[in-house]
C-alpha atoms as a PDB file:
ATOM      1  CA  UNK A   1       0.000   0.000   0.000  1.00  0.00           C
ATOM      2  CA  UNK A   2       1.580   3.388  -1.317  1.00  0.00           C
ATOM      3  CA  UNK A   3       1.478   6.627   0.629  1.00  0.00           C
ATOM      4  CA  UNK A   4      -1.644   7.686  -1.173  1.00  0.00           C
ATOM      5  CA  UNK A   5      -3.923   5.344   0.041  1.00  0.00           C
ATOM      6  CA  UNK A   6      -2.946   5.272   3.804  1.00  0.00           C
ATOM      7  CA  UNK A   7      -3.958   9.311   3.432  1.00  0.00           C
ATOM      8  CA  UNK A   8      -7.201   7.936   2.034  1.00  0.00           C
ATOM      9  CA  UNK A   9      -8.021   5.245   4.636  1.00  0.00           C
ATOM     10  CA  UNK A  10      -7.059   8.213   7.807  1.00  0.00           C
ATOM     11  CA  UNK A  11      -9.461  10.145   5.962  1.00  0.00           C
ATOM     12  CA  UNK A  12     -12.166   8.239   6.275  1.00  0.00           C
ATOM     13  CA  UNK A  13     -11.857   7.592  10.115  1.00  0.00           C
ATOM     14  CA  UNK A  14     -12.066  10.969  10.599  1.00  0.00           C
ATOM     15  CA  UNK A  15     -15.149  12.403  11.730  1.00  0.00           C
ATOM     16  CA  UNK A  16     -17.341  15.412  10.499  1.00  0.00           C
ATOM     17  CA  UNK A  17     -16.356  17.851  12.948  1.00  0.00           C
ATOM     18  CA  UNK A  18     -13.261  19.102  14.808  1.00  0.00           C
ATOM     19  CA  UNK A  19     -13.219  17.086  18.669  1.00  0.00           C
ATOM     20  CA  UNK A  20     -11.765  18.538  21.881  1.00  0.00           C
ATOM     21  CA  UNK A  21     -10.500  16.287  24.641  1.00  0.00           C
ATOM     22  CA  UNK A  22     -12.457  17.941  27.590  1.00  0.00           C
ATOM     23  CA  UNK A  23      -9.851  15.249  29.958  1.00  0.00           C
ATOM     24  CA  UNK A  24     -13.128  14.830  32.311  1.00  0.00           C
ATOM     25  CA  UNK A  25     -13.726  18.848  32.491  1.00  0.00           C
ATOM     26  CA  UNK A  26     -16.793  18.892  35.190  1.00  0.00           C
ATOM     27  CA  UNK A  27     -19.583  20.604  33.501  1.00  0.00           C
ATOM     28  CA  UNK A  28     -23.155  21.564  35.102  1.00  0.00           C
ATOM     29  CA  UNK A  29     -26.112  20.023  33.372  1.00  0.00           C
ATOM     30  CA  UNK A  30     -29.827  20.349  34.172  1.00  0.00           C
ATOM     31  CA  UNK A  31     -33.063  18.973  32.446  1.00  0.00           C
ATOM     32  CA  UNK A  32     -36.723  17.956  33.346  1.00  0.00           C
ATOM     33  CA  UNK A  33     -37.724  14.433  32.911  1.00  0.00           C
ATOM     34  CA  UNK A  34     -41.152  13.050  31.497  1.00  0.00           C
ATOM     35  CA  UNK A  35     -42.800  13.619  34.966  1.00  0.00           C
ATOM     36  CA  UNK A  36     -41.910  16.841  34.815  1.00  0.00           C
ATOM     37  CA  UNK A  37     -39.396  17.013  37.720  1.00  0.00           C
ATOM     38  CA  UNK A  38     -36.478  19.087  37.486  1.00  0.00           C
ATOM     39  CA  UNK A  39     -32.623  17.198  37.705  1.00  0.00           C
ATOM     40  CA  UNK A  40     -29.647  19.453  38.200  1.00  0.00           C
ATOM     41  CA  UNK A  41     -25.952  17.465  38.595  1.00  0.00           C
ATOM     42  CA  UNK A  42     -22.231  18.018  38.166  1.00  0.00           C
ATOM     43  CA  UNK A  43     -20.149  15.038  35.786  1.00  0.00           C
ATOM     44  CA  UNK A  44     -17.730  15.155  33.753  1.00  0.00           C
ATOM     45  CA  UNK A  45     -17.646  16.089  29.514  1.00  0.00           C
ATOM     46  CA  UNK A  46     -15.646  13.261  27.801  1.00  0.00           C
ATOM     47  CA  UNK A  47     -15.750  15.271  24.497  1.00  0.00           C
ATOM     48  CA  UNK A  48     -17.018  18.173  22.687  1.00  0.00           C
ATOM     49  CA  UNK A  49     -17.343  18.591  18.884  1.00  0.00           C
ATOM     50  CA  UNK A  50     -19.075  21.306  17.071  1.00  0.00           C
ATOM     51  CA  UNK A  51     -22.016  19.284  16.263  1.00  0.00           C
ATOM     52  CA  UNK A  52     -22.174  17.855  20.191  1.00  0.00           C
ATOM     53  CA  UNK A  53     -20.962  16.415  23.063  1.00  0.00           C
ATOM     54  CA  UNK A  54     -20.472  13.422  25.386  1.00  0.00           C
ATOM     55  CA  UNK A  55     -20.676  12.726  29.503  1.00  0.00           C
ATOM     56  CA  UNK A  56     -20.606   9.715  31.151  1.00  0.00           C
ATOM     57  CA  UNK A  57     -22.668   9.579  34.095  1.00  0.00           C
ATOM     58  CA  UNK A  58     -24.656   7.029  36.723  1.00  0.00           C
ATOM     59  CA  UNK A  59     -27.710   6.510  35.386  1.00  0.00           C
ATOM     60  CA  UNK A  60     -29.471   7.198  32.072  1.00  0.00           C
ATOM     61  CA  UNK A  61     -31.277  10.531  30.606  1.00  0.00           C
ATOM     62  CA  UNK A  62     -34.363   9.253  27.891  1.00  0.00           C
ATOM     63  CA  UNK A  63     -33.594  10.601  24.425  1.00  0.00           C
ATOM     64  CA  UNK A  64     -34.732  13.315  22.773  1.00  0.00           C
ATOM     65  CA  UNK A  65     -35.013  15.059  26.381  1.00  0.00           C
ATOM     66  CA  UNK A  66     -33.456  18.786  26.458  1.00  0.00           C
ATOM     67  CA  UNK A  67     -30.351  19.061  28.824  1.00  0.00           C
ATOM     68  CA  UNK A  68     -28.892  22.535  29.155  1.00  0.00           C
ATOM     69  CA  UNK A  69     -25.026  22.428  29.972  1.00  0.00           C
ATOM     70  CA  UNK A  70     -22.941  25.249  31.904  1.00  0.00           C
ATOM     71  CA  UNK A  71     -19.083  24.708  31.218  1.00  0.00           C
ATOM     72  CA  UNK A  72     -16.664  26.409  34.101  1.00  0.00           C
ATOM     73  CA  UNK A  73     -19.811  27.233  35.786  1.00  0.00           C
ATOM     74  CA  UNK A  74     -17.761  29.519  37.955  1.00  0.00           C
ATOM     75  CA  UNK A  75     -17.509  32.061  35.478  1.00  0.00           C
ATOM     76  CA  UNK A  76     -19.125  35.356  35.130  1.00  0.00           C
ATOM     77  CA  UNK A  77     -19.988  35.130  31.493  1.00  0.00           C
ATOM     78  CA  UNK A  78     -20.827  31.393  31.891  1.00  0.00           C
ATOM     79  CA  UNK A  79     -23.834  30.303  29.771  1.00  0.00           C
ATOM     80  CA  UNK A  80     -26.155  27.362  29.245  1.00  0.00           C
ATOM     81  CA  UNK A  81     -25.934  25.764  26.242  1.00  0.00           C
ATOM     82  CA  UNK A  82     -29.586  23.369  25.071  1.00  0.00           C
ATOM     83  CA  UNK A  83     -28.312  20.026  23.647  1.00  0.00           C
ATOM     84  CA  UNK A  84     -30.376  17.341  22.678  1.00  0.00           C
ATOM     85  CA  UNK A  85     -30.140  13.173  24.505  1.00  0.00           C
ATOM     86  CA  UNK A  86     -29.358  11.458  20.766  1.00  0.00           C
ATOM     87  CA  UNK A  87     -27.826   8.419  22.313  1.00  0.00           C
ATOM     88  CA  UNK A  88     -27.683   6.453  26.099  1.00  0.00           C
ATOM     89  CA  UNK A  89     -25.470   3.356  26.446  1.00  0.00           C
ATOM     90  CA  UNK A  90     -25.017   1.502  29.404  1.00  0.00           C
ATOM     91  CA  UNK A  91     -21.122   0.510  29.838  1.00  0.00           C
ATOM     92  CA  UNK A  92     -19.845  -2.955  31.231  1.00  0.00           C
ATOM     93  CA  UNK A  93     -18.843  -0.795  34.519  1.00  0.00           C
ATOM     94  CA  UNK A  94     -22.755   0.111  35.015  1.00  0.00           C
ATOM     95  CA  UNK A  95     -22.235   3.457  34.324  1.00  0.00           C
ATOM     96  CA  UNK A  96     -23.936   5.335  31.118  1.00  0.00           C
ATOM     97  CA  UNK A  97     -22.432   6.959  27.846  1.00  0.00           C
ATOM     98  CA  UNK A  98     -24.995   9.319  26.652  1.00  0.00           C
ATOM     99  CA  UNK A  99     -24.719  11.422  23.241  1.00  0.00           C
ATOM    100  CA  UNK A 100     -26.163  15.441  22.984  1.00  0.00           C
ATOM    101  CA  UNK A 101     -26.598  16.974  19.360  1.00  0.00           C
ATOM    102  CA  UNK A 102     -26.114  20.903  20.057  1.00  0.00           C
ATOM    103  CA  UNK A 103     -29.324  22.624  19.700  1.00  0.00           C
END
């Protein structure tokens, strides 16, 4: 295989949008379930992309709910950003990978 094509093939694993490593940057999250209460926690961003985001986390969020995240909640000029649950996977340690689409 020349040079060429092993450009090619890393091209196609990339993805769609530029990724930042958060490296387990806590980030505030809150959202109301189907009942209508409200849920308001600290975890930890695993990545971020242009296009959305990922947290690992205890226990699952239903998709399609609205989250809104606050990143270095400390901050003045902090704001909350409205992602969307797209995906929720439970991991072999129990906890749960779940998947946001940006608003």
């Amino acid at each position: 295989m020349n040079e060429t094509n092993l450009d090619e093939l890393a091209n196609i694993d990339r993805r769609q949008n530029f990724r930042i490593d958060m490296e387990r940057e806590l980030v505030n999250i809150s959202w109301h379930d189907s009942d209508g209460q409200a849920h308001k926690l600290q975890c930890s961003c695993e990545d971020f992309s242009k296009g959305g985001l990922r947290i690992e986390h205890d226990f699952a969020i239903a998709i399609d709910t609205i989250v809104e995240f606050k990143f270095q909640a400390d901050h003045p000029e902090s704001r909350f950003i409205p992602a969307k649950v797209i995906r929720c996977l439970e991991l072999e340690n129990g906890k749960f990978s779940l998947g946001f689409q940006l608003a």
